[in-house]
Protein backbone atom coordinates (compact mmCIF):
# COMPACT_ATOMS: atom_id res chain seq x y z
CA UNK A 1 105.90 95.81 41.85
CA UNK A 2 105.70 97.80 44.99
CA UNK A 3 106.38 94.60 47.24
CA UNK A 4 109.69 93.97 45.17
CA UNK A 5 110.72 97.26 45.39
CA UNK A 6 110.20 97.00 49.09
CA UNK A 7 112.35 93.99 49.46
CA UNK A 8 115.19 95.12 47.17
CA UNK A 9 115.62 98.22 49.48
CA UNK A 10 115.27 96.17 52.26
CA UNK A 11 118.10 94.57 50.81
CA UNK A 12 120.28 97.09 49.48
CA UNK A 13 120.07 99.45 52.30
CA UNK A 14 118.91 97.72 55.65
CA UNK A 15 120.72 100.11 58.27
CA UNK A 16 123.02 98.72 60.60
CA UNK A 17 124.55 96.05 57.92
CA UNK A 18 127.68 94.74 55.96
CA UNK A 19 128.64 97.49 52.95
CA UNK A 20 131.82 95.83 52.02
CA UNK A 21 133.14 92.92 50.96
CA UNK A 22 135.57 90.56 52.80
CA UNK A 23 139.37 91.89 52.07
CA UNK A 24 140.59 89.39 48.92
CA UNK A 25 144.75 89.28 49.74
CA UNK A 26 144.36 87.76 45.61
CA UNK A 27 141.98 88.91 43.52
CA UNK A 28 140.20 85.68 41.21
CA UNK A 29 142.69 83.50 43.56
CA UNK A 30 143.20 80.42 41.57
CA UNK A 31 145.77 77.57 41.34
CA UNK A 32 146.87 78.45 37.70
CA UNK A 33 146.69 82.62 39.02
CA UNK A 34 148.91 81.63 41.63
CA UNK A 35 151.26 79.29 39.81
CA UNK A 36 151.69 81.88 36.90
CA UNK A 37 152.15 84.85 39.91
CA UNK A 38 154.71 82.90 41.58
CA UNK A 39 156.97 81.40 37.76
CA UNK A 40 156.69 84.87 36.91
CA UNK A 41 158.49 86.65 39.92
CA UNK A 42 160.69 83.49 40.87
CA UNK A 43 161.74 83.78 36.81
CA UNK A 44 161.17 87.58 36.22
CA UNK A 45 163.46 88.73 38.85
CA UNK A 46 166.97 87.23 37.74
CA UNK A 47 165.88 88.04 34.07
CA UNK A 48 165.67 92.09 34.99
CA UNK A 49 168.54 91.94 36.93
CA UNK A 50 170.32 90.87 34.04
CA UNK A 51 168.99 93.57 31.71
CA UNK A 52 169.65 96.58 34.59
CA UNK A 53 172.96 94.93 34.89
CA UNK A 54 174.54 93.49 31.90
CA UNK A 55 172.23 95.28 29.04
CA UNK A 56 170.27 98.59 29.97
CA UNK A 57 172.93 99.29 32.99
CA UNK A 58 171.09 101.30 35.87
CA UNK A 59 173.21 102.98 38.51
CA UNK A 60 172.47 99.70 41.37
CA UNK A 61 171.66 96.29 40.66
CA UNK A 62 172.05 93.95 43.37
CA UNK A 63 172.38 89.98 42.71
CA UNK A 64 171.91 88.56 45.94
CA UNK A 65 168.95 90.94 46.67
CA UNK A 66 167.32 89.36 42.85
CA UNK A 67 168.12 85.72 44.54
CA UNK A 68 166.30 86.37 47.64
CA UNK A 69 163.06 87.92 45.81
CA UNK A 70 163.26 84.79 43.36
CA UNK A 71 163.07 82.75 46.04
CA UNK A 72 160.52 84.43 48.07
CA UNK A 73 158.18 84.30 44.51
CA UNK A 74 158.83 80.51 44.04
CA UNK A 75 156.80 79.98 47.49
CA UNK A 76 153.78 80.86 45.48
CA UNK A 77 154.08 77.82 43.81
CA UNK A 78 154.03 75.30 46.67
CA UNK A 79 151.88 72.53 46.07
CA UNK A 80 149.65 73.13 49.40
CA UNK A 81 149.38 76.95 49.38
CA UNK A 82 147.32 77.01 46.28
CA UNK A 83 144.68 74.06 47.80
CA UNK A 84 143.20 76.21 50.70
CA UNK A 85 142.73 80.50 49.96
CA UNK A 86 140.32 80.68 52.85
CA UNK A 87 143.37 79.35 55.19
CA UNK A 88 143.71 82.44 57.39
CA UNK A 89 147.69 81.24 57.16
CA UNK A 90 147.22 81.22 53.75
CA UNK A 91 145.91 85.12 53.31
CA UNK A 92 148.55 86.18 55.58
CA UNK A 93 151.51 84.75 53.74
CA UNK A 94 150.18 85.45 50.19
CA UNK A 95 149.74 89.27 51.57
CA UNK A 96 153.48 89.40 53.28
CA UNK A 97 154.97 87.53 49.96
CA UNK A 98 153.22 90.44 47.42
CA UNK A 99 153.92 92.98 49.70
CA UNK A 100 157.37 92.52 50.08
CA UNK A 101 157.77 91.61 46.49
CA UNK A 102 155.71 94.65 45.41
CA UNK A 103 155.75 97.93 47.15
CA UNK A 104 158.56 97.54 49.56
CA UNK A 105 161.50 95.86 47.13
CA UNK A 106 160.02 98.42 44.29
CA UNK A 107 160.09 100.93 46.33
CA UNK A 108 163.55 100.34 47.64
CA UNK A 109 165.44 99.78 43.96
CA UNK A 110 163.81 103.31 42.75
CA UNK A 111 165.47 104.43 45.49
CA UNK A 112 168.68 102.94 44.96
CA UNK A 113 168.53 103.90 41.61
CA UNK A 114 168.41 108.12 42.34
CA UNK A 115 164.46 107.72 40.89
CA UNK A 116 166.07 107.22 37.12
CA UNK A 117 163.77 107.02 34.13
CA UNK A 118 163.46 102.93 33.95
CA UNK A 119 162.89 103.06 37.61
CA UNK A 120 160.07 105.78 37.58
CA UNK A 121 158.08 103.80 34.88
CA UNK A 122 158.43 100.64 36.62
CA UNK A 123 157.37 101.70 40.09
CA UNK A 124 154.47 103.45 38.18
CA UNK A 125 153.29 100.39 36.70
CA UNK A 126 154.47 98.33 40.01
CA UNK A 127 151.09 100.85 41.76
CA UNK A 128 148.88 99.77 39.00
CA UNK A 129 149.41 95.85 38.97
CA UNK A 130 149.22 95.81 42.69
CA UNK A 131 145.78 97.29 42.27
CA UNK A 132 145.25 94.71 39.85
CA UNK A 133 146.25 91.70 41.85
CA UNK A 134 144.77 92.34 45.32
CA UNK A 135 142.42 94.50 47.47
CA UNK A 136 142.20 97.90 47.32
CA UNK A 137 142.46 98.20 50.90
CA UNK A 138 145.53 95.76 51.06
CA UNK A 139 147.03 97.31 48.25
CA UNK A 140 146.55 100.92 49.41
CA UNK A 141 148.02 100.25 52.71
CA UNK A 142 150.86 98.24 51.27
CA UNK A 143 152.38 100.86 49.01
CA UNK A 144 152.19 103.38 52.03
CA UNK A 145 154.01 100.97 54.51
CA UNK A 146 156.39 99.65 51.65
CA UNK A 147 157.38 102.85 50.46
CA UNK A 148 157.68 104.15 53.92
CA UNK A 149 160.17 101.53 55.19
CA UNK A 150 161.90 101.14 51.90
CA UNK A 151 162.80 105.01 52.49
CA UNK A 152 163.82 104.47 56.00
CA UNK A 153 166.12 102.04 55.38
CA UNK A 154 167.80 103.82 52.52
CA UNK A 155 167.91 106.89 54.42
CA UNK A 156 169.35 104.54 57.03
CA UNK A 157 171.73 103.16 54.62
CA UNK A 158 172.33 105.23 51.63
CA UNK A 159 172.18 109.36 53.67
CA UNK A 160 172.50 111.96 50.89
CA UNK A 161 171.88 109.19 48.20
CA UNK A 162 168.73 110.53 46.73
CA UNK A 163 166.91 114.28 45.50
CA UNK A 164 163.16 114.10 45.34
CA UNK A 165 162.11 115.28 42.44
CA UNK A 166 159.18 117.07 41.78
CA UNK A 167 158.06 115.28 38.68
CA UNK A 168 158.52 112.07 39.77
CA UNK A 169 156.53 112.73 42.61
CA UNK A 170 153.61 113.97 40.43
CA UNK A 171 153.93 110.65 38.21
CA UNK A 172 154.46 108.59 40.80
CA UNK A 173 150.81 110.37 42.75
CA UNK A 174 149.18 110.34 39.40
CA UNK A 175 149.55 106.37 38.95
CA UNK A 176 148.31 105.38 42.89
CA UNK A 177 145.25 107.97 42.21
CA UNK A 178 144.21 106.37 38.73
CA UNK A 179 145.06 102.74 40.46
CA UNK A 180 142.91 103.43 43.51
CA UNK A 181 140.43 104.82 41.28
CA UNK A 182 140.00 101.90 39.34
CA UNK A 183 140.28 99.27 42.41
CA UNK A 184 137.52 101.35 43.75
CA UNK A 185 135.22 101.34 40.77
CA UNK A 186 136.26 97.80 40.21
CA UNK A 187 135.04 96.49 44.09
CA UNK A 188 131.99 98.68 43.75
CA UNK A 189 130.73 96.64 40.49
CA UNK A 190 131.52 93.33 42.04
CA UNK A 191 129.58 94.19 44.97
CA UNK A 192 126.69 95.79 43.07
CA UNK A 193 126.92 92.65 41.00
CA UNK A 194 126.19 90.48 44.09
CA UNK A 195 124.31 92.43 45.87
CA UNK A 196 121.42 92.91 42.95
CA UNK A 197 121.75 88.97 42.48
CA UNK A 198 121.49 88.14 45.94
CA UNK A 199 118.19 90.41 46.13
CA UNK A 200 116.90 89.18 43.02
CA UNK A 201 117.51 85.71 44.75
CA UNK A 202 115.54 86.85 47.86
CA UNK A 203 112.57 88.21 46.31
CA UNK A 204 112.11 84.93 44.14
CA UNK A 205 112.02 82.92 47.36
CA UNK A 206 109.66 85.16 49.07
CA UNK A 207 107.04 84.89 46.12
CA UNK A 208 107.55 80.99 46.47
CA UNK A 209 105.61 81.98 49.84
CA UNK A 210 102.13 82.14 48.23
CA UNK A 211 101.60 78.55 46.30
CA UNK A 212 102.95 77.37 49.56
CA UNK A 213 100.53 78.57 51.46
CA UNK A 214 97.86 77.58 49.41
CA UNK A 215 99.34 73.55 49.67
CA UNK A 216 99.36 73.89 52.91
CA UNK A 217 95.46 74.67 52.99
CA UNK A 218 94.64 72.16 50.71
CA UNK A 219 96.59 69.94 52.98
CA UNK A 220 94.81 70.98 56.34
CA UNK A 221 90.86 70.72 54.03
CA UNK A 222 91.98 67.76 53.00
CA UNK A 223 92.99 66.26 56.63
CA UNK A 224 89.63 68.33 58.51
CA UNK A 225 87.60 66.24 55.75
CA UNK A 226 89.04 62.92 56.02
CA UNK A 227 88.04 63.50 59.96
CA UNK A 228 84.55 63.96 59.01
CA UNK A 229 84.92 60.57 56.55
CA UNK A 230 86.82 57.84 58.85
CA UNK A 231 84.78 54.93 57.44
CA UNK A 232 85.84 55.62 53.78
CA UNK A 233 87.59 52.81 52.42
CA UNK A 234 90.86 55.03 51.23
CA UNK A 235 90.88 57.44 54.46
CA UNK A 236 94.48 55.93 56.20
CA UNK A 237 95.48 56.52 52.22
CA UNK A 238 94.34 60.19 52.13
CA UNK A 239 95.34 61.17 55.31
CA UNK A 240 99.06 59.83 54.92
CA UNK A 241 99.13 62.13 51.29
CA UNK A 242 98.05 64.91 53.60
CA UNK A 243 101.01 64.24 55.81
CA UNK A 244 103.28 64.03 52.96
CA UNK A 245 102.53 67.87 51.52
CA UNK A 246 102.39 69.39 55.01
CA UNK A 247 106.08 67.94 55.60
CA UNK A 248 106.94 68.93 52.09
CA UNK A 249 105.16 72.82 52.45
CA UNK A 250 107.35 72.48 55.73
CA UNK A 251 110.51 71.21 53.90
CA UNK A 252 109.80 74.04 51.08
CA UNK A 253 109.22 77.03 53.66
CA UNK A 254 112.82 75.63 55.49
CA UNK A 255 114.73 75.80 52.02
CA UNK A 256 112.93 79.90 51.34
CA UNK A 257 114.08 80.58 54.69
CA UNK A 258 118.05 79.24 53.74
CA UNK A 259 117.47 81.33 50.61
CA UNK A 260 116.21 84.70 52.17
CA UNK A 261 119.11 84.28 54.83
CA UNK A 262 121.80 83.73 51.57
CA UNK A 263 120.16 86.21 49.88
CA UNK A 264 121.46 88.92 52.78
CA UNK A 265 124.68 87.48 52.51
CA UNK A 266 126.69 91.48 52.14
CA UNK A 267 124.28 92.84 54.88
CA UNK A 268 123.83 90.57 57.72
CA UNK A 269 124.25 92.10 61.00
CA UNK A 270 126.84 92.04 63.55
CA UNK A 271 125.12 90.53 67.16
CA UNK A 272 126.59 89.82 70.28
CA UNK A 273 124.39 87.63 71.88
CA UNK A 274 126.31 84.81 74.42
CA UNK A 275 125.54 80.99 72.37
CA UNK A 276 126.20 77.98 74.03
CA UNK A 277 127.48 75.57 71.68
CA UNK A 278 125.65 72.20 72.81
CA UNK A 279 122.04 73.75 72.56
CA UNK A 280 122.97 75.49 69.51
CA UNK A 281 124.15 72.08 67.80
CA UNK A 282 121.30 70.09 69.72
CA UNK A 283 118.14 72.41 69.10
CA UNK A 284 119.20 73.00 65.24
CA UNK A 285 119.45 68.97 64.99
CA UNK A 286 116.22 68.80 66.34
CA UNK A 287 114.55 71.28 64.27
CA UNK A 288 116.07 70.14 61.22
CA UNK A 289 113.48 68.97 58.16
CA UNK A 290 114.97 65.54 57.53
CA UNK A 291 113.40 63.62 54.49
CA UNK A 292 113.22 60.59 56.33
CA UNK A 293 113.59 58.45 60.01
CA UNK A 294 116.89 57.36 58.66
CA UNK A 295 118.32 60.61 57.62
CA UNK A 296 117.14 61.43 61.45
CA UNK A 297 118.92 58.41 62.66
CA UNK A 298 122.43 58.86 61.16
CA UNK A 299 122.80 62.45 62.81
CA UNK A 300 125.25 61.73 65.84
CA UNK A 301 125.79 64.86 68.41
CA UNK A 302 129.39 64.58 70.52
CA UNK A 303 129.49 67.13 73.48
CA UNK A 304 132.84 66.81 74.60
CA UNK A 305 133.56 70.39 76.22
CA UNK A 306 130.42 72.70 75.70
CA UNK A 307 131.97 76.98 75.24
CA UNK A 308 130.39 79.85 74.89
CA UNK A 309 130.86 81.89 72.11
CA UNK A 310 128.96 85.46 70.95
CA UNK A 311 126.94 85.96 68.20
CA UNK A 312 123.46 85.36 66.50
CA UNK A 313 121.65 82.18 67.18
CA UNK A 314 119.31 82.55 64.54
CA UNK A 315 122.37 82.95 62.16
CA UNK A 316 124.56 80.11 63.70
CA UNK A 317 121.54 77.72 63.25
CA UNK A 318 120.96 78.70 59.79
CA UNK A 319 124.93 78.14 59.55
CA UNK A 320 124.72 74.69 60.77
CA UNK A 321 121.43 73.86 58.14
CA UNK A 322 123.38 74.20 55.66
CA UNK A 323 126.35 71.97 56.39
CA UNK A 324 123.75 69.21 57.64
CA UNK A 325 122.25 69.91 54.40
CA UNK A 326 125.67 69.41 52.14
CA UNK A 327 126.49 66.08 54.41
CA UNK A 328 123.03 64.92 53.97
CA UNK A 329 123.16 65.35 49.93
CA UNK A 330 127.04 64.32 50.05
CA UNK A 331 125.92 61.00 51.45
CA UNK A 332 123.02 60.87 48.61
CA UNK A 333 125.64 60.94 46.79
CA UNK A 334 127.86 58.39 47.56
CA UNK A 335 124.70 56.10 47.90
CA UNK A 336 124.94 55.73 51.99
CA UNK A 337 122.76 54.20 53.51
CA UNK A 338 122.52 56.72 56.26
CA UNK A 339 124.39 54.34 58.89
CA UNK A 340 124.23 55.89 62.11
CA UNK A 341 126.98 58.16 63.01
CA UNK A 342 127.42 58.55 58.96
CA UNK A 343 127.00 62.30 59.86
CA UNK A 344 128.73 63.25 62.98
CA UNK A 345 128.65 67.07 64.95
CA UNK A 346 131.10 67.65 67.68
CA UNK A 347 131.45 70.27 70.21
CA UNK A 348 135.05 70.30 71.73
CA UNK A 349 137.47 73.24 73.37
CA UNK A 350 140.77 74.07 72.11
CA UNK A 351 144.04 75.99 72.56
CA UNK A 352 142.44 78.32 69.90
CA UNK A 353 138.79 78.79 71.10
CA UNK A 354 135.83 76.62 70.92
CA UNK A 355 135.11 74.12 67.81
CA UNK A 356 131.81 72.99 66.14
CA UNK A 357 133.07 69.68 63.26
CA UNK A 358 130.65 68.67 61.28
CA UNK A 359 132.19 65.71 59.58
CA UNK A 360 130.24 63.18 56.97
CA UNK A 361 131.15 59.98 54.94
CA UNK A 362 130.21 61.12 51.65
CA UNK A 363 131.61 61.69 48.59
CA UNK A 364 134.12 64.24 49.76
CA UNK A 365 134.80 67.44 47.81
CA UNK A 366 137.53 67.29 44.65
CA UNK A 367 140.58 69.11 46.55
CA UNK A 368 141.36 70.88 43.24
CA UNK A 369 137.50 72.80 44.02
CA UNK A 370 138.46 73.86 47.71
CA UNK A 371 139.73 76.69 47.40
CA UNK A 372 137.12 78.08 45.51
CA UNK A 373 133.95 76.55 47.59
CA UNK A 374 133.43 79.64 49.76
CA UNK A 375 132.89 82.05 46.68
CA UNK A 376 129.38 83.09 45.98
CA UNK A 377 127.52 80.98 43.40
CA UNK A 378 130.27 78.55 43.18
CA UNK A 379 129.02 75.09 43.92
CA UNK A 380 130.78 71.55 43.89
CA UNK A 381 127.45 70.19 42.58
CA UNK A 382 126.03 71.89 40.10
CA UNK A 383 123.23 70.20 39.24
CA UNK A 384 121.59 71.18 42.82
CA UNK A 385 123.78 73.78 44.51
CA UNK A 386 123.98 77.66 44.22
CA UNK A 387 126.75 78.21 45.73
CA UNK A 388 125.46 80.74 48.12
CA UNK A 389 125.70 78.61 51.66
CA UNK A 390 128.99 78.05 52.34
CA UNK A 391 129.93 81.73 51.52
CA UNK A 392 126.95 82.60 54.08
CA UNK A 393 128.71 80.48 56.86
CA UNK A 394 131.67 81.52 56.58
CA UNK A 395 130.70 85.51 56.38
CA UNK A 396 128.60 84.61 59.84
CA UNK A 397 131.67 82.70 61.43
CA UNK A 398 133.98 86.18 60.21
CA UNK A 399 131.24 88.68 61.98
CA UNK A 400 131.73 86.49 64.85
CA UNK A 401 135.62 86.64 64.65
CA UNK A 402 135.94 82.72 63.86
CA UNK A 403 137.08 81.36 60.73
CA UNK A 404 135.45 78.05 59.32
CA UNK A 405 138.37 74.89 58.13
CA UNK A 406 137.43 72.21 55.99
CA UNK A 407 139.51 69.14 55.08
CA UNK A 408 138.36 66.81 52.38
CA UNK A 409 139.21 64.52 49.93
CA UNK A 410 137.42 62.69 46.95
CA UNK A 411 135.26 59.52 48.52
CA UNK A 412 136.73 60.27 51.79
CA UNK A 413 133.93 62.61 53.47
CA UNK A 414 134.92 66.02 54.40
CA UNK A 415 134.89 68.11 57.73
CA UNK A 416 133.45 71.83 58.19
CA UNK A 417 135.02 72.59 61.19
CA UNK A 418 133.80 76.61 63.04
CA UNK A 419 136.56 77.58 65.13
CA UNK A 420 134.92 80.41 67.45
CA UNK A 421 136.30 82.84 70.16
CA UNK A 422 135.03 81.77 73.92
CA UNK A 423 132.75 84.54 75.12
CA UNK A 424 134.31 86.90 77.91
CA UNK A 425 133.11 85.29 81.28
C-alpha cells in the first residue's frame, strides 16, 4: 500500500509538471456536436430576428446583420471542418466563428437594444452556454474581448445611445461568476478523472515489474544450465525457448515503459534539450522490440534534410514507439506481409519547421474516427488499444511547440506527420 501511495503522489504532484489540460476551442467536439452547433445558429438567427422584429418588437433588429451571422454559423457545417479537431486551422476558426457569434454579436444587440428585458436574459444565458460549449479559458477571455469591442464600436457608432444600469450589471456579473464557476468545477473533474486513471494505469504497469523479473531469471537458470548440459539431446531446443522469454520479458518491460510514460500524460515536463532528428529517428529504430526479422526489415529510414529541434529525447523516442507500434499492428491488420519499405520514417525541412512522417500501408484509420483519435482512452482498435498513445504524442509534440498531422483513409495507410520548430542556432 505504501509503494502505491508513493507512485500516485508521484503522479499527482511531481513538481515542475503539466496542471492543466490542453485549451478545448469545443468541448466533446464531435461531427453531430458540430453539425447541430452550426443548423442551429445558421437557422436560429433569421428565426429571432423575426420574433424581435415582426412578433415581440425590440427597439433594433437588423436583417442584414441576422444574414451575415447565419452565414458565418453554416461554416460549422462544412464537410471537412468536422473530419480533423486537432487541425490547429481548425481550433482557430471554430474559436473566431463562436466568438464572434457569441460574445461579440450578443454583446453588440444588448447594446443596440438600450440593455431591454429580452436582451438582458439572453446575454445572461448567451455567458452560460458559452461556458458550456468551450474552454473556460477561451470562453472567459472571449466575453471580455467581445463585450469590450462590441462597446467600442457602439460607442463609436451609436454616442449617447445607451445608460448602464446598475441591475443589469449585477445580472449580467452574477451569470459570468456562476458560468466560470461551473467551467471551473467542470475542468477540474475531467482532469481529476484522468489524472486518477492515468495513475491507476501507471501503478498497474509497475507491479507487472515483478513476474517479469522473475521470467527473466528463470530464463537466464535455464540458459547457465543448458551451458553446463551441451550434449543433451534437446539443448539447441531449450536454449532457443530461453531466447524466446528473454525477448518476450524484453518486449513486456518495453510495453510497461510505453504505459508508465502514458500514464504521466497531464504531468510530463517541459525540456529544452537540442535533438537532431536523424539520430532520434535512427537510434529509436534501432532500439525498437520488433517481433520478428521481417517486422525489422520493412522499417525504411529517409534522411532527406536532418534539423534540429528542442525538446526531450527520451520523450520524442517514446513518441516515435508508439507510431511504429500503430503501423506495425495496422499492417497486422491488413495482413502485410511486412514488404520492405511497408513502414516508411522520413526526416525532411520545410517552410514551417522540421518534419518527422511516419507513413504505413495498413489498414488506414476510418476518417469518421479522426477527429477523435488524439482523446485519451479513445482507440480505433479496441480490441488492443487504450487510447492513451496518440494523446501522449501529441501532448509531447505541444510542449515542444509542434503540432502532430495525420492523413488517412480506410485501406489506404495513414501518415503521422510531427511538424517541429528548428532549434535557435
Amino acid at each position: 500500500m505504501e509503494k502505491i501511495r508513493r507512485t500516485s503522489s508521484f503522479l499527482q504532484h511531481a513538481p515542475g509538471r503539466w496542471t492543466l489540460a490542453p485549451l478545448e476551442p469545443i468541448l466533446h467536439a464531435s461531427p453531430w456536436r458540430m453539425r447541430l452547433l452550426g443548423l442551429a445558429t445558421m437557422l436560429g438567427q433569421p428565426l429571432f430576428g423575426w420574433i424581435w422584429s415582426s412578433w415581440l418588437v425590440q427597439p433594433y433588429e437588423n436583417f442584414w446583420l441576422r444574414g451575415l451571422m447565419s452565414l458565418l454559423g453554416a461554416t460549422l457545417l462544412l464537410p471537412g471542418l468536422s473530419r480533423d479537431f486537432s487541425s490547429p486551422a481548425t481550433r482557430l476558426l471554430v474559436t473566431l466563428v463562436m466568438w464572434i457569434e457569441i460574445p461579440l454579436f450578443f454583446s453588440w444587440m444588448y447594446f443596440c437594444n438600450a440593455g431591454s428585458a429580452a436582451w438582458l436574459a439572453t446575454v445572461c444565458t448567451m455567458i452560460v452556454c458559452y461556458y458550456h460549449l468551450s474552454d473556460w479559458r477561451i470562453a472567459t477571455a472571449g466575453i471580455a474581448s467581445g463585450a469590450l469591442l462590441s462597446w467600442t464600436l457602439f460607442a463609436g457608432l451609436m454616442p449617447n445611445g445607451f445608460q448602464a444600469n446598475p441591475v443589469d450589471a449585477v445580472l449580467i456579473a452574477y451569470s459570468w461568476t456562476c458560468a466560470l464557476l461551473l467551467g471551473l468545477s467542470s475542468a477540474n473533474l475531467r482532469r481529476d478523472q484522468l489524472a486518477h486513471t492515468l495513475a491507476t494505469m501507471g501503478i498497474m504497469a509497475h507491479e507487472l515489474r515483478t513476474p517479469l523479473s522473475t521470467a527473466s531469471l528463470i530464463g537466464d537458470a535455464l540458459q547457465m544450465e543448458i551451458g553446463r548440459e551441451q550434449a543433451h539431446p534437446r539443448a539447441a531446443k531449450l536454449e532457443q525457448l530461453g531466447q524466446r522469454l528473454q525477448a518476450l520479458v524484453r518486449s513486456m518491460n518495453h510495453q510497461i515503459d510505453t504505459q508508465i510514460a502514458n500514464a504521466k500524460l497531464l504531468q510530463l515536463p517541459r525540456y529544452s534539450e537540442a535533438v537532431g532528428a536523424a539520430s532520434l529517428v535512427s537510434d529509436t529504430v534501432a532500439a525498437y522490440p520488433y517481433g520478428s526479422s521481417r517486422q525489422r526489415e520493412c522499417v525504411s529510414v529517409v534522411i532527406h534534410h536532418d534539423f534540429t529541434f528542442c525538446g526531450s529525447p527520451a520523450q520524442f523516442s517514446q513518441v516515435l514507439m508508439n507510431l511504429m507500434k500503430n503501423a506495425l499492428h495496422s499492417l497486422a491488420a491488413a495482413d502485410s506481409s511486412y514488404a520492405a519499405g511497408a513502414l516508411r520514417i522520413t526526416v525532411d525541412c520545410g517552410p514551417e519547421g522540421g518534419r518527422i512522417a511516419v507513413a504505413d500501408d495498413g489498414v488506414g484509420v476510418d476518417p469518421a474516427l479522426l477527429p477523435h483519435i488524439f482523446k485519451p482512452f479513445f482507440s480505433s482498435n479496441r480490441s488492443t488499444g487504450h487510447g492513451l498513445g496518440l494523446a501522449f504524442c501529441q501532448q509531447v509534440v505541444r510542449s515542444a511547440g509542434g503540432s502532430i498531422q495525420v492523413k488517412s483513409s480506410r485501406a489506404a495507410g495513414a501518415v503521422f506527420t510531427l511538424v517541429l520548430p528548428l532549434a535557435p542556432p
